[in-house]
Protein backbone atom coordinates (compact mmCIF):
# COMPACT_ATOMS: atom_id res chain seq x y z
CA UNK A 1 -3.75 2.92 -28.13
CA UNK A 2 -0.94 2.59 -25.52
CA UNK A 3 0.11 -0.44 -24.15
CA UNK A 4 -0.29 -0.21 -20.08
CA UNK A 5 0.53 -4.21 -19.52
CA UNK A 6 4.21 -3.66 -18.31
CA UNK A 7 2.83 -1.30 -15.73
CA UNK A 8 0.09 -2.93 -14.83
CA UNK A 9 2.25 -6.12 -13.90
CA UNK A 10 4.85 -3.97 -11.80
CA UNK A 11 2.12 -2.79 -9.77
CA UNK A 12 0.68 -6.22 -9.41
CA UNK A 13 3.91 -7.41 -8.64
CA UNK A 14 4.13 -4.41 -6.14
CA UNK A 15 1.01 -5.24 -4.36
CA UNK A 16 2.29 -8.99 -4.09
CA UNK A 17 5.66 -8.10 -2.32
CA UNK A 18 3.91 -5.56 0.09
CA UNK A 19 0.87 -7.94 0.54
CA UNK A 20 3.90 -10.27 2.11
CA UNK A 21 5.99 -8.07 3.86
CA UNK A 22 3.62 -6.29 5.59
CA UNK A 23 4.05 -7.23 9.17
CA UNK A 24 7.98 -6.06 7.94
CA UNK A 25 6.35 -2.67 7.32
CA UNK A 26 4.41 -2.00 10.59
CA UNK A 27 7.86 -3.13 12.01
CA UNK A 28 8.88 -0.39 10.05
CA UNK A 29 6.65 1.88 11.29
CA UNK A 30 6.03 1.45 15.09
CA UNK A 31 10.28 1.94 15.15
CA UNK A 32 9.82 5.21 13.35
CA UNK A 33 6.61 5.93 16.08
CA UNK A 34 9.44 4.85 18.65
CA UNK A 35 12.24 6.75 17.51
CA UNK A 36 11.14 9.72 15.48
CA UNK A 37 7.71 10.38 16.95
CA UNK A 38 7.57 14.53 15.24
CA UNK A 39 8.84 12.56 11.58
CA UNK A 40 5.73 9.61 12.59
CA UNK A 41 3.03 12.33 13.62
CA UNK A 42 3.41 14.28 9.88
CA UNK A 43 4.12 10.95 7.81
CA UNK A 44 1.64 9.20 10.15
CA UNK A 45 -0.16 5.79 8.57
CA UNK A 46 -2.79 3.87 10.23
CA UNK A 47 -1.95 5.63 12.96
CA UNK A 48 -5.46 4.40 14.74
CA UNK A 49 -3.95 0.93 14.84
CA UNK A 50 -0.38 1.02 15.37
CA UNK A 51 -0.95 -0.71 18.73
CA UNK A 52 -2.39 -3.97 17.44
CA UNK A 53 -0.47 -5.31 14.87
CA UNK A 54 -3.02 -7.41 13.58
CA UNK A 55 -5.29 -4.53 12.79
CA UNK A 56 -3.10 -2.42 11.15
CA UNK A 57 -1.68 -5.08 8.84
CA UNK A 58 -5.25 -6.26 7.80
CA UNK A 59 -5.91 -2.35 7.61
CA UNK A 60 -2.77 -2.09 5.46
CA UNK A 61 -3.49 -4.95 3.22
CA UNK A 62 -7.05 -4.08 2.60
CA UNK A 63 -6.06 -0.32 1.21
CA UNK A 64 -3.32 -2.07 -0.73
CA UNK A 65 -6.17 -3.73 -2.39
CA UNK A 66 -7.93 -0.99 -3.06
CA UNK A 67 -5.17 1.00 -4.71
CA UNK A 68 -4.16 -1.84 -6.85
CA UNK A 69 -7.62 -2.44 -8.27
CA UNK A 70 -8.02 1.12 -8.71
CA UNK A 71 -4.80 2.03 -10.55
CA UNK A 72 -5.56 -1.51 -13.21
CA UNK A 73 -9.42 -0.16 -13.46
CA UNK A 74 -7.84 3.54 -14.29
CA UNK A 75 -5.29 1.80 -16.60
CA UNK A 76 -7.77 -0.74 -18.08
CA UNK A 77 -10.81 2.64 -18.91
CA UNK A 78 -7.52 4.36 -19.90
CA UNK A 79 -6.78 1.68 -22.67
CA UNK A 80 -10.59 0.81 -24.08
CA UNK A 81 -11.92 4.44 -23.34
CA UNK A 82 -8.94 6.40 -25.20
């Protein structure tokens, strides 16, 4: 049975960092909506609420949740089903 703990931490740790930079990150991305609005239209996230910041950050942080539960329940069956 593998041992998934290192990666399971990094994405932990992952979810942490972009859990507290995420009003950095809509920064981020209402500059690229600004300045490179063809590059913003195909790589395009939360596009619904890049006009309220305080949407799209809760909007952010709540699918950051949800992809770092899912990835430790996929690495957590991974380890007790295999």
């Amino acid at each position: 049975m593998p041992d998934y703990t290192w990666i399971t931490v990094i994405v932990i740790v992952g979810g942490i960092f972009f859990w507290l930079t995420a009003d950095k990150v809509y920064q981020s991305h209402l500059n690229t909506k600004e300045h490179h609005p063809t590059l913003f239209k195909l790589t395009g996230f939360n596009v619904r609420y890049i006009g309220d910041r305080e949407k799209w950050v809760k909007h952010f942080r709540i699918q950051l949740v949800l992809v770092v539960v899912l990835f430790v329940a996929v690495m957590w069956m991974n380890a007790v089903l295999w």
